[in-house]
C-alpha atoms as a PDB file:
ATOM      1  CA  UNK A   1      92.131  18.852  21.300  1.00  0.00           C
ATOM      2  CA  UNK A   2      91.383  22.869  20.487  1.00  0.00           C
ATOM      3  CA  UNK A   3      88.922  21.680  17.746  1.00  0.00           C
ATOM      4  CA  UNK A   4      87.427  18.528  18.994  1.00  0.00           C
ATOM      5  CA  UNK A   5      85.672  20.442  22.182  1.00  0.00           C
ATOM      6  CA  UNK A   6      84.032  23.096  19.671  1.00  0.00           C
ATOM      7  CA  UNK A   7      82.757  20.379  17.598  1.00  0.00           C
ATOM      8  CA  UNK A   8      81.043  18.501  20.584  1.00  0.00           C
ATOM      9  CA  UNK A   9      79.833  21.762  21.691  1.00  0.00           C
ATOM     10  CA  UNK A  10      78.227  22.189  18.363  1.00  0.00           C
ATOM     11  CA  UNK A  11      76.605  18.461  18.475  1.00  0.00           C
ATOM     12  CA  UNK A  12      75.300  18.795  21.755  1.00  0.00           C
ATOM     13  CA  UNK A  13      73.855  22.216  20.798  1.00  0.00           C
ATOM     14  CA  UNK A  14      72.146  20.617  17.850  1.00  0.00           C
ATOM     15  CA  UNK A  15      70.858  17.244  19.917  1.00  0.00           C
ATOM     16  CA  UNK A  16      69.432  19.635  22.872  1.00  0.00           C
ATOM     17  CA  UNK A  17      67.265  21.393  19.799  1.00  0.00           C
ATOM     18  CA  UNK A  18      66.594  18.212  18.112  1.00  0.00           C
ATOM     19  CA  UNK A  19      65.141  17.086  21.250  1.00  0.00           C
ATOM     20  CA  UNK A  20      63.100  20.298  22.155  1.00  0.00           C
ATOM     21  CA  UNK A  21      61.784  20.315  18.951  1.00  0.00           C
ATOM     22  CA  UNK A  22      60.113  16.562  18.614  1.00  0.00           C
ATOM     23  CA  UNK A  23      58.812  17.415  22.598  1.00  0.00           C
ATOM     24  CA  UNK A  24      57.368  20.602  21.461  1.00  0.00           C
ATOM     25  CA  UNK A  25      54.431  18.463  19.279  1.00  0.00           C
ATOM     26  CA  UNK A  26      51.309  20.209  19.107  1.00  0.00           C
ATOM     27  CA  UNK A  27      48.487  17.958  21.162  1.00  0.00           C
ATOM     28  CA  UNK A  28      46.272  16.150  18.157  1.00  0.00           C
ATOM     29  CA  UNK A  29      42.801  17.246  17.938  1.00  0.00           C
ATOM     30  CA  UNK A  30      39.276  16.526  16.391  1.00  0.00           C
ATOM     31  CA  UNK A  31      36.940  19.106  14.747  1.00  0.00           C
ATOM     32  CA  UNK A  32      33.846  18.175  14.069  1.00  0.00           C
ATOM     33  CA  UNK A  33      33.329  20.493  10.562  1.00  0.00           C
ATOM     34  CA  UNK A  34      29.639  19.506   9.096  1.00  0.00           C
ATOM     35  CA  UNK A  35      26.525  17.625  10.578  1.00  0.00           C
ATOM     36  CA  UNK A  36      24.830  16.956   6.836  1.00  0.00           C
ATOM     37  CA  UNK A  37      26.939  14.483   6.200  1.00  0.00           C
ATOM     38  CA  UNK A  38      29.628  14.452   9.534  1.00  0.00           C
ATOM     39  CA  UNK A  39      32.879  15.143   8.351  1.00  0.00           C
ATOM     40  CA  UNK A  40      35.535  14.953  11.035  1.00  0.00           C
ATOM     41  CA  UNK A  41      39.062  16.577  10.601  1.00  0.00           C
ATOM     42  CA  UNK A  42      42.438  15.441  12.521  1.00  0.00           C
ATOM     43  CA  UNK A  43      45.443  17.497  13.237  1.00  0.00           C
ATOM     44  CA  UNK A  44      48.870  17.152  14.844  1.00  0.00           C
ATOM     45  CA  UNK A  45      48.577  13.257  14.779  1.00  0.00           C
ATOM     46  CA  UNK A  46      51.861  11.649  14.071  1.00  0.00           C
ATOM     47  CA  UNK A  47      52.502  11.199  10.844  1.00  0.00           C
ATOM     48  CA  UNK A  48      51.309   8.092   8.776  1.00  0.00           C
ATOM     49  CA  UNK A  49      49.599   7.234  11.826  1.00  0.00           C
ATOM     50  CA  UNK A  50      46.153   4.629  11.439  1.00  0.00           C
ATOM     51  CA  UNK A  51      43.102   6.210  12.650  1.00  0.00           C
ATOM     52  CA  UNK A  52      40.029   5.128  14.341  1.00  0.00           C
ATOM     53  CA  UNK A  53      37.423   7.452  14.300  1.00  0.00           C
ATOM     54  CA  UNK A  54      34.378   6.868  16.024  1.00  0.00           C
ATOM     55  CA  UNK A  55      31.122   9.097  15.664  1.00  0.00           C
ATOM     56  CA  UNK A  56      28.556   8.599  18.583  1.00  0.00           C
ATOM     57  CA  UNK A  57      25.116   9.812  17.611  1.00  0.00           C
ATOM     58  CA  UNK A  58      22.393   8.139  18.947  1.00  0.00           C
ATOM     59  CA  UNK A  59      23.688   4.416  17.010  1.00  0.00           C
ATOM     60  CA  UNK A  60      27.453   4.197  16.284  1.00  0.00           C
ATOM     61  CA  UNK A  61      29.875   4.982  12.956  1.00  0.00           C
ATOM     62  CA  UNK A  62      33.273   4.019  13.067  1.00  0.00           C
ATOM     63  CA  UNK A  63      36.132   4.604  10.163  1.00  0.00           C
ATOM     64  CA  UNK A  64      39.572   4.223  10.037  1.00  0.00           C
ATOM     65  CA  UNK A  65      41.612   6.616   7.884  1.00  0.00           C
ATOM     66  CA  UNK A  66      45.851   7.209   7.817  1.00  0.00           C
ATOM     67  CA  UNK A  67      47.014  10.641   8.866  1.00  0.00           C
ATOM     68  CA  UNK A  68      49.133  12.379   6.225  1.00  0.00           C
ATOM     69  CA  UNK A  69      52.603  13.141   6.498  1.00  0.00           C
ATOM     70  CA  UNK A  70      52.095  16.346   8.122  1.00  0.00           C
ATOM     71  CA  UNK A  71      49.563  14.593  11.110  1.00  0.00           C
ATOM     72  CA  UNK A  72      46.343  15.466   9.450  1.00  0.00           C
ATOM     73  CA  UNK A  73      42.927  13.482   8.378  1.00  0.00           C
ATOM     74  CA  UNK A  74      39.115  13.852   7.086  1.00  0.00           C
ATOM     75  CA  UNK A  75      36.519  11.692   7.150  1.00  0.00           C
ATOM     76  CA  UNK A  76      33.103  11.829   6.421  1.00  0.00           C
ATOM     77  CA  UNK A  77      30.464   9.807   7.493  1.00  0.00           C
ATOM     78  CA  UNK A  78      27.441   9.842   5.374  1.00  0.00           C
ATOM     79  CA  UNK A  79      24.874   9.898   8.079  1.00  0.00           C
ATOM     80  CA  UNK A  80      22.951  13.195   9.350  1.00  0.00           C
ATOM     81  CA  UNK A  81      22.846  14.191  12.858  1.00  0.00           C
ATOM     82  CA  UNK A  82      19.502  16.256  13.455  1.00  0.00           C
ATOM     83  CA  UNK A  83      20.157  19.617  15.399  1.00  0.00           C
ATOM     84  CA  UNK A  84      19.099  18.266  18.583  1.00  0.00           C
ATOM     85  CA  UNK A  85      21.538  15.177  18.495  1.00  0.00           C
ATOM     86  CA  UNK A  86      24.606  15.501  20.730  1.00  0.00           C
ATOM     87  CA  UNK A  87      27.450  14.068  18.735  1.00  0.00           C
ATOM     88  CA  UNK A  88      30.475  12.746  20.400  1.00  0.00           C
ATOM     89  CA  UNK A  89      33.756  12.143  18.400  1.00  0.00           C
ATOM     90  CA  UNK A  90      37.045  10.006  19.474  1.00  0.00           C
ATOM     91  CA  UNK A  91      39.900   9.274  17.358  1.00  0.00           C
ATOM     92  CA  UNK A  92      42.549   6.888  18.794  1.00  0.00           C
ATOM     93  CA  UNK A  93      45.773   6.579  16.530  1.00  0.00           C
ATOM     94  CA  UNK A  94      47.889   3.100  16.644  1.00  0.00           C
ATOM     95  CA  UNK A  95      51.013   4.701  17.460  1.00  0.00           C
ATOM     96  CA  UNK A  96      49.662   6.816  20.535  1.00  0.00           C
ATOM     97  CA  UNK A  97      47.776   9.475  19.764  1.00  0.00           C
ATOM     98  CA  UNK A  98      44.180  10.283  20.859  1.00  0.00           C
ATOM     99  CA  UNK A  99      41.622  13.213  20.803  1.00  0.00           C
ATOM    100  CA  UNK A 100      38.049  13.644  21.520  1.00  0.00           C
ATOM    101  CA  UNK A 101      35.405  16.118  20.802  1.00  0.00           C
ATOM    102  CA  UNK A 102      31.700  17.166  21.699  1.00  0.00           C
ATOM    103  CA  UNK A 103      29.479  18.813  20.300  1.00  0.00           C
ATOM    104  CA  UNK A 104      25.952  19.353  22.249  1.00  0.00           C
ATOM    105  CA  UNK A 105      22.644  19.433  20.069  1.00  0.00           C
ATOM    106  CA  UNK A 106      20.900  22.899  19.893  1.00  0.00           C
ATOM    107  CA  UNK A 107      17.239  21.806  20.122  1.00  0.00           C
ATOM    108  CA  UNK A 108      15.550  24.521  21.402  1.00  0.00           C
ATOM    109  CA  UNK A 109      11.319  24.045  22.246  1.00  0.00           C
END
């Protein structure tokens, strides 16, 4: 009985991490990185997860790309938004996850 209440002292301890750990997830997120073409990257997706990415300019683009193992995606449209074009981005995952992005035009008269 002396060793079995160490040992289940030790599992628990390593279950509570465990489950700290997979609640501590980073919240995924969209960058948009270049306008000419758009290039969008993903992070902190879940991994493996199937992407839809949608680009809102003034006509919609929409590709769907799988997150590596570490949560992460690019994908580039080949369109160009002109400076004065606000361009919205959303990426829904299939297993949950979702981010969203804008990025106002700088047209300046």
């Amino acid at each position: 009985m002396k060793r079995v209440i160490p040992l289940v002292a030790l599992l628990t301890w390593l279950i509570a991490i465990q489950a700290t750990a997979a609640g501590a997830r980073a919240k995924p997120s969209v960058t948009l990185t270049r306008v000419i073409p758009v290039v969008v990257q993903g992070a902190s997706f879940v991994s493996a997860e199937r992407v839809t990415v949608v680009v809102r300019l003034p006509k919609l683009y929409r590709k769907t790309v799988i997150a590596t193992r570490r949560g992460r995606f690019t994908v580039t449209f080949r369109v160009a938004a002109g400076k004065c074009n606000t361009i919205r981005v959303l990426a829904i995952g299939n297993k949950g996850s979702r981010a969203s992005t804008t990025e106002p035009g700088s047209c300046s008269i």
